[in-house]
N, C-alpha and C. Protein backbone atom coordinates (compact mmCIF):
# COMPACT_ATOMS: atom_id res chain seq x y z
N UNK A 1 1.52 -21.07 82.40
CA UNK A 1 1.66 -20.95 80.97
C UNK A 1 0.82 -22.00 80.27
N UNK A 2 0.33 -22.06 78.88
CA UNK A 2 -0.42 -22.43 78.72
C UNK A 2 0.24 -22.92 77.78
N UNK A 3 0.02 -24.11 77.31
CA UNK A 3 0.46 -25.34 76.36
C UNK A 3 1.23 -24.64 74.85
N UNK A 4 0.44 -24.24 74.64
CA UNK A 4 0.83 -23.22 73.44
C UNK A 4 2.43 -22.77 73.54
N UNK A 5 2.06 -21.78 74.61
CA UNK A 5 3.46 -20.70 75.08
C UNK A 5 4.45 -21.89 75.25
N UNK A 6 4.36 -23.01 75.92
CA UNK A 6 5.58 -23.55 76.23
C UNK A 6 6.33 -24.08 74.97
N UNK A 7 5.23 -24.81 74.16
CA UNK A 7 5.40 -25.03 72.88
C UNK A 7 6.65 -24.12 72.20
N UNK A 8 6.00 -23.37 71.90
CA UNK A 8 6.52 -21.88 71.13
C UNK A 8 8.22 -21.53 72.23
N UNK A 9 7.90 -21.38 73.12
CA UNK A 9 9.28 -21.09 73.86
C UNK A 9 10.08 -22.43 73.60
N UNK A 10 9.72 -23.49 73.84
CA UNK A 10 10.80 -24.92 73.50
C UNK A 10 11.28 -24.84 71.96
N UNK A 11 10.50 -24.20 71.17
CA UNK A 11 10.81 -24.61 69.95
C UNK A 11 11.64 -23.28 69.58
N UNK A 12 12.01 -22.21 70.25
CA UNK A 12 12.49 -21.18 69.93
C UNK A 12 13.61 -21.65 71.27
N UNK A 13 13.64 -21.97 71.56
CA UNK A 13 14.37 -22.41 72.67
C UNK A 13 15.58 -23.15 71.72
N UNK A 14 15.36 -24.44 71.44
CA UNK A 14 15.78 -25.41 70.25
C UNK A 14 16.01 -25.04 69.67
N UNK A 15 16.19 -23.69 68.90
CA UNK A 15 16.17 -22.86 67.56
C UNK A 15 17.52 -21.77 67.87
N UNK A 16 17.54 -21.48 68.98
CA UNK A 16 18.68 -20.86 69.82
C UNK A 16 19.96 -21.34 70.10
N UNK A 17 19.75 -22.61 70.35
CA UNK A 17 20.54 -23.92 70.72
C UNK A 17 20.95 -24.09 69.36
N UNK A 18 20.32 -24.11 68.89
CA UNK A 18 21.20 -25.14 67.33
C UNK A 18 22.33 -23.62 66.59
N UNK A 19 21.63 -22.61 66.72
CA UNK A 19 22.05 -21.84 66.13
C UNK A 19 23.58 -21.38 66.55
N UNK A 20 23.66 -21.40 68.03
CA UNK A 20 25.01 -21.34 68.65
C UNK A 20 25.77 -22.48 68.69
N UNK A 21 25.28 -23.60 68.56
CA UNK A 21 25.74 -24.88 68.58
C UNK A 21 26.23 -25.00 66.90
N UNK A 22 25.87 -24.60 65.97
CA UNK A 22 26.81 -24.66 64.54
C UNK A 22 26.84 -23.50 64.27
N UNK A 23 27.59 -22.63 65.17
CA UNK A 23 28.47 -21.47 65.09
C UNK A 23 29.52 -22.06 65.20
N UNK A 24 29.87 -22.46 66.81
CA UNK A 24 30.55 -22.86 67.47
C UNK A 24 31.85 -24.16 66.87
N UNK A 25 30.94 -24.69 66.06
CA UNK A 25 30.91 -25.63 64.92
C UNK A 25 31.84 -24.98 63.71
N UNK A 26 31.48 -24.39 63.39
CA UNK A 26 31.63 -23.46 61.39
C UNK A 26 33.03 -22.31 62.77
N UNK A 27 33.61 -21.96 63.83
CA UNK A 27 34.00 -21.14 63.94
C UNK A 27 35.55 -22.87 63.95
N UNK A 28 35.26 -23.60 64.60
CA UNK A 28 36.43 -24.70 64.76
C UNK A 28 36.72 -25.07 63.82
N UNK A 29 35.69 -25.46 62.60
CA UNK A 29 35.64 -25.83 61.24
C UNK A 29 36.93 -25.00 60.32
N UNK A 30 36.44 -24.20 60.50
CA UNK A 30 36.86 -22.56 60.14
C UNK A 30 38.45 -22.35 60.49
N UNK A 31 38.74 -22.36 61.55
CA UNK A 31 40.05 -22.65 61.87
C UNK A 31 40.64 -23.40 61.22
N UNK A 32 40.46 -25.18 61.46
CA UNK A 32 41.09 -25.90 61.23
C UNK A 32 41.33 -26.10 59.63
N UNK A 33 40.26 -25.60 58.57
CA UNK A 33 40.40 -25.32 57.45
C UNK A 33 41.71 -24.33 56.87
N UNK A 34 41.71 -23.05 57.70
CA UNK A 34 42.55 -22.17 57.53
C UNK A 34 44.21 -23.47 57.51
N UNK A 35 44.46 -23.88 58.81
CA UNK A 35 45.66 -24.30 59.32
C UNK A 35 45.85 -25.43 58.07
N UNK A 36 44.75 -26.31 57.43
CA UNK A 36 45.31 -27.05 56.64
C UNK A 36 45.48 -26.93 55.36
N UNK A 37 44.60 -25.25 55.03
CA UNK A 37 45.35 -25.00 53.74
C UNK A 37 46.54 -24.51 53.96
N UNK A 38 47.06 -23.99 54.81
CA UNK A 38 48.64 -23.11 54.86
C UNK A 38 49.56 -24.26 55.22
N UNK A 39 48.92 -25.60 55.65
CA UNK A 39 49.76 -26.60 55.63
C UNK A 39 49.70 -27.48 54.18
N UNK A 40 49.05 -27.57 53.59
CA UNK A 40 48.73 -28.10 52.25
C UNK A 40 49.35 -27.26 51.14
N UNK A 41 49.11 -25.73 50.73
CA UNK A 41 49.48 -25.32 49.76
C UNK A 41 50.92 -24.15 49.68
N UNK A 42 51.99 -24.71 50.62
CA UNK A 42 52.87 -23.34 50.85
C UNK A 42 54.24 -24.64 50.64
N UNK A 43 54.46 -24.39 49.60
CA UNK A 43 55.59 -25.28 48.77
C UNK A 43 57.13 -26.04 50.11
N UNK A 44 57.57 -26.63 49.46
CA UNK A 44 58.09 -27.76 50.82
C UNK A 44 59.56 -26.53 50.84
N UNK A 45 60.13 -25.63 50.18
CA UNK A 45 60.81 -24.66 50.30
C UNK A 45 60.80 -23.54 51.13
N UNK A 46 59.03 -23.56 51.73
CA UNK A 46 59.06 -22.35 52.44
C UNK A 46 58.60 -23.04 53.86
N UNK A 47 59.22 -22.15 54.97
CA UNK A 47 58.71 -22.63 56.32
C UNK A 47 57.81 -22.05 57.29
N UNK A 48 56.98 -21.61 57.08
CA UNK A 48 55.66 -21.16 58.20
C UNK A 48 55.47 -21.66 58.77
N UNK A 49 55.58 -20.95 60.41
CA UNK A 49 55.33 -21.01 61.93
C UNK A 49 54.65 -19.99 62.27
N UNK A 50 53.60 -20.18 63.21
CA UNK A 50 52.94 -19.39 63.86
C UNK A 50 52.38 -19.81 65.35
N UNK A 51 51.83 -19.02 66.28
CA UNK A 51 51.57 -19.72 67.56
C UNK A 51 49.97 -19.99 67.77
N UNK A 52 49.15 -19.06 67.24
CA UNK A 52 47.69 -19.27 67.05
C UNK A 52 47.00 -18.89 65.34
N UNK A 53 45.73 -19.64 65.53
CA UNK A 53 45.24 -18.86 64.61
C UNK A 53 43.71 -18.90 65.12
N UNK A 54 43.31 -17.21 64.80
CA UNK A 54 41.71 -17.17 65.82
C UNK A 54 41.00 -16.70 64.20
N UNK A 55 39.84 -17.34 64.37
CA UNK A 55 39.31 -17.20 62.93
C UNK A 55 37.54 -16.65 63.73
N UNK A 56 37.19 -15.44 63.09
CA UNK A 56 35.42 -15.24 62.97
C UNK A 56 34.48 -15.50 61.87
N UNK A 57 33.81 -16.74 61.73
CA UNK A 57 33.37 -16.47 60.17
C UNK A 57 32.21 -16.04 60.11
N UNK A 58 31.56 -15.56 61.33
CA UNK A 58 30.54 -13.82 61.14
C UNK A 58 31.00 -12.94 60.43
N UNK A 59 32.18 -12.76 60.97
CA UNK A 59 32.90 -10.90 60.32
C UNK A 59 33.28 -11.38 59.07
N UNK A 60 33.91 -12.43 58.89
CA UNK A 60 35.17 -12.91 58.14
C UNK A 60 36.61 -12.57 58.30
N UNK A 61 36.85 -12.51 59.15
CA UNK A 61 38.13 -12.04 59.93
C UNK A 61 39.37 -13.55 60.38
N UNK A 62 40.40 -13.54 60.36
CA UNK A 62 41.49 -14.24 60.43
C UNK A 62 42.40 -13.84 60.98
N UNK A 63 43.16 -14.24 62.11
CA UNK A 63 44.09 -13.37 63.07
C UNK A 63 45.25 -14.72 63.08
N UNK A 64 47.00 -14.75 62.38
CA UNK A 64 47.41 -15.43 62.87
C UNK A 64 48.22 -14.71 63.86
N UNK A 65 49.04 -15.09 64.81
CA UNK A 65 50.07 -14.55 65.89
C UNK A 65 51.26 -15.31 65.69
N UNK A 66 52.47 -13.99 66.14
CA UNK A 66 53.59 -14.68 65.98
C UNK A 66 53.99 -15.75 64.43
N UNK A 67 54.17 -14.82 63.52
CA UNK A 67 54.32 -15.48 62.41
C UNK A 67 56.05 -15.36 62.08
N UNK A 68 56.25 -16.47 61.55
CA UNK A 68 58.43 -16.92 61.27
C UNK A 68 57.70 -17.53 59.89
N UNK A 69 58.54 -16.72 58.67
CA UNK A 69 58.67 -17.08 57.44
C UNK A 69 59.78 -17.07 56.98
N UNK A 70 60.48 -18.33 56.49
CA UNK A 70 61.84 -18.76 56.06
C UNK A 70 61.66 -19.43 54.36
N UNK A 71 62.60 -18.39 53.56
CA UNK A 71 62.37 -19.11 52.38
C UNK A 71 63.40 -19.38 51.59
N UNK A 72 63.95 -20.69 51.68
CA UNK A 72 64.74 -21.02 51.04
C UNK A 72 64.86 -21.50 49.20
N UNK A 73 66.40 -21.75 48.69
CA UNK A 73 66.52 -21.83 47.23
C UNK A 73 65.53 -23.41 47.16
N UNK A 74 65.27 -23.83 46.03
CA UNK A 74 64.48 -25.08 46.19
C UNK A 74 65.20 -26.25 45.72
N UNK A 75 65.97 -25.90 45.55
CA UNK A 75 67.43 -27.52 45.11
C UNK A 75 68.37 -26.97 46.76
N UNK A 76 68.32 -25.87 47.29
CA UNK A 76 69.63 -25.86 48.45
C UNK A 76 68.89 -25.75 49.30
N UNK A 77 69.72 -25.71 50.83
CA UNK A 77 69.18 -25.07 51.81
C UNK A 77 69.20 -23.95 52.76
N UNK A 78 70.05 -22.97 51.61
CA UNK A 78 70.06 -21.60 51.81
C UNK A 78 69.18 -20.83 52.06
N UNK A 79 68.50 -20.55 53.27
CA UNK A 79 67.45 -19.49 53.30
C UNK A 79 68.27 -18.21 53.15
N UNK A 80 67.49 -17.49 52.02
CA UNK A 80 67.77 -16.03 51.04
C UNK A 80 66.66 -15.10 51.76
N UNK A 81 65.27 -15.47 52.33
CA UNK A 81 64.56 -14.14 52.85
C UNK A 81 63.92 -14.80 54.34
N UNK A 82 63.74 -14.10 55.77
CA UNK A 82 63.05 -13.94 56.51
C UNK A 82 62.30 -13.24 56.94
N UNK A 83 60.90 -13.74 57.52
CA UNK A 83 59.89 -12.61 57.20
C UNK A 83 59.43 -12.90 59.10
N UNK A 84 59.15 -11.70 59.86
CA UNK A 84 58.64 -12.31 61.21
C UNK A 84 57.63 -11.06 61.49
N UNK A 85 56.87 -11.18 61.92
CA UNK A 85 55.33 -10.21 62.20
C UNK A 85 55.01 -10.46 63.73
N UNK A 86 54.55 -9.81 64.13
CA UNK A 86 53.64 -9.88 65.54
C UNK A 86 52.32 -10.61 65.17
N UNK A 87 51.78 -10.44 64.18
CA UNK A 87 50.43 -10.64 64.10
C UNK A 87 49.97 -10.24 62.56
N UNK A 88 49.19 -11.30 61.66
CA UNK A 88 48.72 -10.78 60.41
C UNK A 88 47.34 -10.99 60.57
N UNK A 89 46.34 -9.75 59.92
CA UNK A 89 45.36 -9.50 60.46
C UNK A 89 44.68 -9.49 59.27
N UNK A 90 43.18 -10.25 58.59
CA UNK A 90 42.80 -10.41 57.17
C UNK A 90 41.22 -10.33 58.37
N UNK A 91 40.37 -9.08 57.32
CA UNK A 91 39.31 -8.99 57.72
C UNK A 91 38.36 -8.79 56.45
N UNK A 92 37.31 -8.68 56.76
CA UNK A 92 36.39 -8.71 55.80
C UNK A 92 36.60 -10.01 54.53
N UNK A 93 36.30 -10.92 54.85
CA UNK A 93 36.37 -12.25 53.92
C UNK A 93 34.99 -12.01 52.98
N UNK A 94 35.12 -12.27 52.02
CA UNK A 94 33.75 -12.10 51.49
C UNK A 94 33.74 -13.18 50.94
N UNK A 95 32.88 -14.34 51.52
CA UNK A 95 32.40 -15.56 51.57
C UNK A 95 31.54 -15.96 50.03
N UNK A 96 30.55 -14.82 49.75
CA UNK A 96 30.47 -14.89 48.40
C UNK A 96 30.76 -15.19 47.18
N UNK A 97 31.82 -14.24 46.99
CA UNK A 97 33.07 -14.26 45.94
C UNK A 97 33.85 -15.31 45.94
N UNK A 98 34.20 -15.83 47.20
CA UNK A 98 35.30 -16.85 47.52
C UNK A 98 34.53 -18.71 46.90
N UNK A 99 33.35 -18.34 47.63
CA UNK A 99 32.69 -19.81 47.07
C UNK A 99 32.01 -19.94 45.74
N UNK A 100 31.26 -18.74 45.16
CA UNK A 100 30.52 -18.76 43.97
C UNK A 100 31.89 -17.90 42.71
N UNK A 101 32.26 -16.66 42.91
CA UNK A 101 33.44 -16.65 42.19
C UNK A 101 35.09 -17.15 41.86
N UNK A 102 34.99 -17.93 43.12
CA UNK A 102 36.62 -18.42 42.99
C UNK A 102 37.40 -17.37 43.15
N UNK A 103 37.31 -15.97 43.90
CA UNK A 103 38.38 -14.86 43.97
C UNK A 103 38.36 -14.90 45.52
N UNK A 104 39.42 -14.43 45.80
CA UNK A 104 39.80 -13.92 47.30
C UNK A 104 39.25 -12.64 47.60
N UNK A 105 38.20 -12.37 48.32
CA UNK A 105 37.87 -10.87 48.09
C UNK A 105 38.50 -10.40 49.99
N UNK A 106 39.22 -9.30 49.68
CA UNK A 106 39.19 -9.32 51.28
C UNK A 106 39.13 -7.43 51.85
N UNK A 107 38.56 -7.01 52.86
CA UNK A 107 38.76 -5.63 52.82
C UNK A 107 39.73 -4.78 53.47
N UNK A 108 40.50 -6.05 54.43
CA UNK A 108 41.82 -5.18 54.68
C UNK A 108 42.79 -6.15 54.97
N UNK A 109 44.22 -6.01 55.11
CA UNK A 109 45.27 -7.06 55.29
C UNK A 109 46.15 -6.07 56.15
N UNK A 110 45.90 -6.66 57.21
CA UNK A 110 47.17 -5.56 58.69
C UNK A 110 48.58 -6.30 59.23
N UNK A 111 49.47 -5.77 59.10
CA UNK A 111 50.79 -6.43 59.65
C UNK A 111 51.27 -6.20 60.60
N UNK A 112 51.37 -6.69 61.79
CA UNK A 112 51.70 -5.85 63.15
C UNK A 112 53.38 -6.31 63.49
N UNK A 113 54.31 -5.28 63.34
CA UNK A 113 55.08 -5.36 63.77
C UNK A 113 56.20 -6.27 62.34
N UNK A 114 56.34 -5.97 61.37
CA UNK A 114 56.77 -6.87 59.96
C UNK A 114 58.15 -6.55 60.52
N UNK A 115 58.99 -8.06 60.12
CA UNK A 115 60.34 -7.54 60.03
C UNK A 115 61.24 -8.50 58.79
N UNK A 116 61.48 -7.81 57.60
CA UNK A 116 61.86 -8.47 56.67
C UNK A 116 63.56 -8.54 56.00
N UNK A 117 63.88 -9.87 56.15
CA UNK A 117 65.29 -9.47 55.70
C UNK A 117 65.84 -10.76 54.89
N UNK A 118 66.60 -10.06 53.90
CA UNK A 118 66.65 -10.95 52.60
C UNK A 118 68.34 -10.85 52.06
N UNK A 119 68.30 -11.68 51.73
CA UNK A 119 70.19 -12.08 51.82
C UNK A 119 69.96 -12.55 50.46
N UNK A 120 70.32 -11.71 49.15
CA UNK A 120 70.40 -11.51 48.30
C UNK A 120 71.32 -12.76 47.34
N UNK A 121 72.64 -12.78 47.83
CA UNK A 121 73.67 -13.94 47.68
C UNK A 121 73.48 -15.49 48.22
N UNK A 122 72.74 -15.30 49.07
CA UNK A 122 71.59 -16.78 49.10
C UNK A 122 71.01 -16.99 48.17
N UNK A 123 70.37 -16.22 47.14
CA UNK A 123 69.30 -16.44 46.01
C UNK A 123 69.67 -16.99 44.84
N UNK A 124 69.41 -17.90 44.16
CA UNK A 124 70.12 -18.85 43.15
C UNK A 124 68.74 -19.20 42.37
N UNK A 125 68.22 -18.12 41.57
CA UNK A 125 67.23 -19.19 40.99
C UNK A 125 67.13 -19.50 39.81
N UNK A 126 66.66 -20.66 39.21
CA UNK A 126 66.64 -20.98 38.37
C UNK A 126 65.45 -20.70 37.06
N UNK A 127 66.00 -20.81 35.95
CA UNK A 127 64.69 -20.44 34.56
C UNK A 127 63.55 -21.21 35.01
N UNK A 128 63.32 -22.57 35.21
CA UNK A 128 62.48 -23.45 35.27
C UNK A 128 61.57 -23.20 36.81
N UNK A 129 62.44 -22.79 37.45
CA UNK A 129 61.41 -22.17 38.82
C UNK A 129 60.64 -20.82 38.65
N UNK A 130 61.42 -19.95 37.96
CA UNK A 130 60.77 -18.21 37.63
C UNK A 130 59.05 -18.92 36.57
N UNK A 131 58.90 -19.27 35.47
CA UNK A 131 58.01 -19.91 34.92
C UNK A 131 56.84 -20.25 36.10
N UNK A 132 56.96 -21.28 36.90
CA UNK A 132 55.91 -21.85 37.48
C UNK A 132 55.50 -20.84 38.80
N UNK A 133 56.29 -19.93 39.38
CA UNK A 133 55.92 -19.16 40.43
C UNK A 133 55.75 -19.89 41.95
N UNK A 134 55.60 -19.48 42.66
CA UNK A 134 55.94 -19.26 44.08
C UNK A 134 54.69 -20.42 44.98
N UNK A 135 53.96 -20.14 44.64
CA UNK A 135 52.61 -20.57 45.23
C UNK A 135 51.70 -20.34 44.17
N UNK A 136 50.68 -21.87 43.75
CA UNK A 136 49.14 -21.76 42.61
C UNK A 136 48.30 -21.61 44.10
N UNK A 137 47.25 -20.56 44.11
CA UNK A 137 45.88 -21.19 44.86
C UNK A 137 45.22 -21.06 44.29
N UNK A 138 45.33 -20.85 42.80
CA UNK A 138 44.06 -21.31 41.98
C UNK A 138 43.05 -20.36 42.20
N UNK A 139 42.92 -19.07 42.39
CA UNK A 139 42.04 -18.17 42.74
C UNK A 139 42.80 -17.12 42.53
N UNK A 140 42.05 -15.58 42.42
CA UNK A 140 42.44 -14.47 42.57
C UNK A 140 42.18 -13.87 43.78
N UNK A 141 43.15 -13.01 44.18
CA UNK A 141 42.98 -12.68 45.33
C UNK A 141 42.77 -10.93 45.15
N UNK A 142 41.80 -10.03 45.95
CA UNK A 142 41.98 -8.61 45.99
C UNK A 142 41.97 -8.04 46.91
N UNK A 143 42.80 -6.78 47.20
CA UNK A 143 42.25 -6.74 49.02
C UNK A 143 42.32 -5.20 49.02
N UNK A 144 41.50 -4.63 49.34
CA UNK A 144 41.13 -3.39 49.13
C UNK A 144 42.34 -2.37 49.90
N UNK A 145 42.50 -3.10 50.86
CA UNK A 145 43.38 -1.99 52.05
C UNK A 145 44.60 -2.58 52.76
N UNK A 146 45.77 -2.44 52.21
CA UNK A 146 46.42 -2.87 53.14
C UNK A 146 47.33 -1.83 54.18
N UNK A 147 47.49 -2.33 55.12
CA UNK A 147 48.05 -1.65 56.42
C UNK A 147 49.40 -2.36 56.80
């Protein structure tokens, strides 16, 4: 091979490398972003557990497993609703919208296996809690399809 070619192959070589190397990067990134907004913005009343979370930010896709949602009154500690899933499935992220518009754009939201149950006489809420709502993320969210 001739000086040139090796050239050209090392530098496409290097170009290969980096490219999988901050994938690999933006896919851990990516994760760990997910886990610390759902640890950051989900009010000290509600309790989310899950066992993984596998994130693609090629597709834009988000897979948590094994999800336990407990939501209790916010002065007691009556949990009034439980929520438990096999698996919640958010695909098509549109990265676009999300960073330059501030909206949640998403193209489908899948629930595998939902099981919801809500104890009505647990529920105590108050004027001053109905006003401020449940969760701010400060964004709109749309999702074309849910399943």
């Amino acid at each position: 091979m001739t000086f040139r070619k090796k050239t050209i192959i090392g530098i496409l070589g290097s170009f290969l490398i980096l490219i999988i190397v901050s994938t690999c990067i933006l896919q851990w990134r990516a994760q760990h972003m997910v886990a610390d907004f759902l640890f950051r913005k989900i009010p000290n009343h509600i309790t989310l557990s899950y066992s993984d979370i596998e994130t693609n930010v090629l597709l834009g896709n988000v897979v948590l497993q094994d999800i336990t949602l407990k939501i209790s009154n916010r002065d007691t500690v009556l949990d009034h609703t439980f929520f438990e899933a096999k698996s919640l499935k958010i695909n098509g992220i549109d990265y676009g919208k999300l960073f330059f518009n501030k909206t949640i754009d998403l193209e489908s939201l899948t629930l595998g296996e939902p099981v919801l149950k809500y104890r009505p006489y647990n529920y105590h809420p108050k004027a001053e809690y109905a006003e401020k709502g449940m969760v701010s993320l400060l964004k709109t969210i749309s999702i074309k399809k849910s399943v």
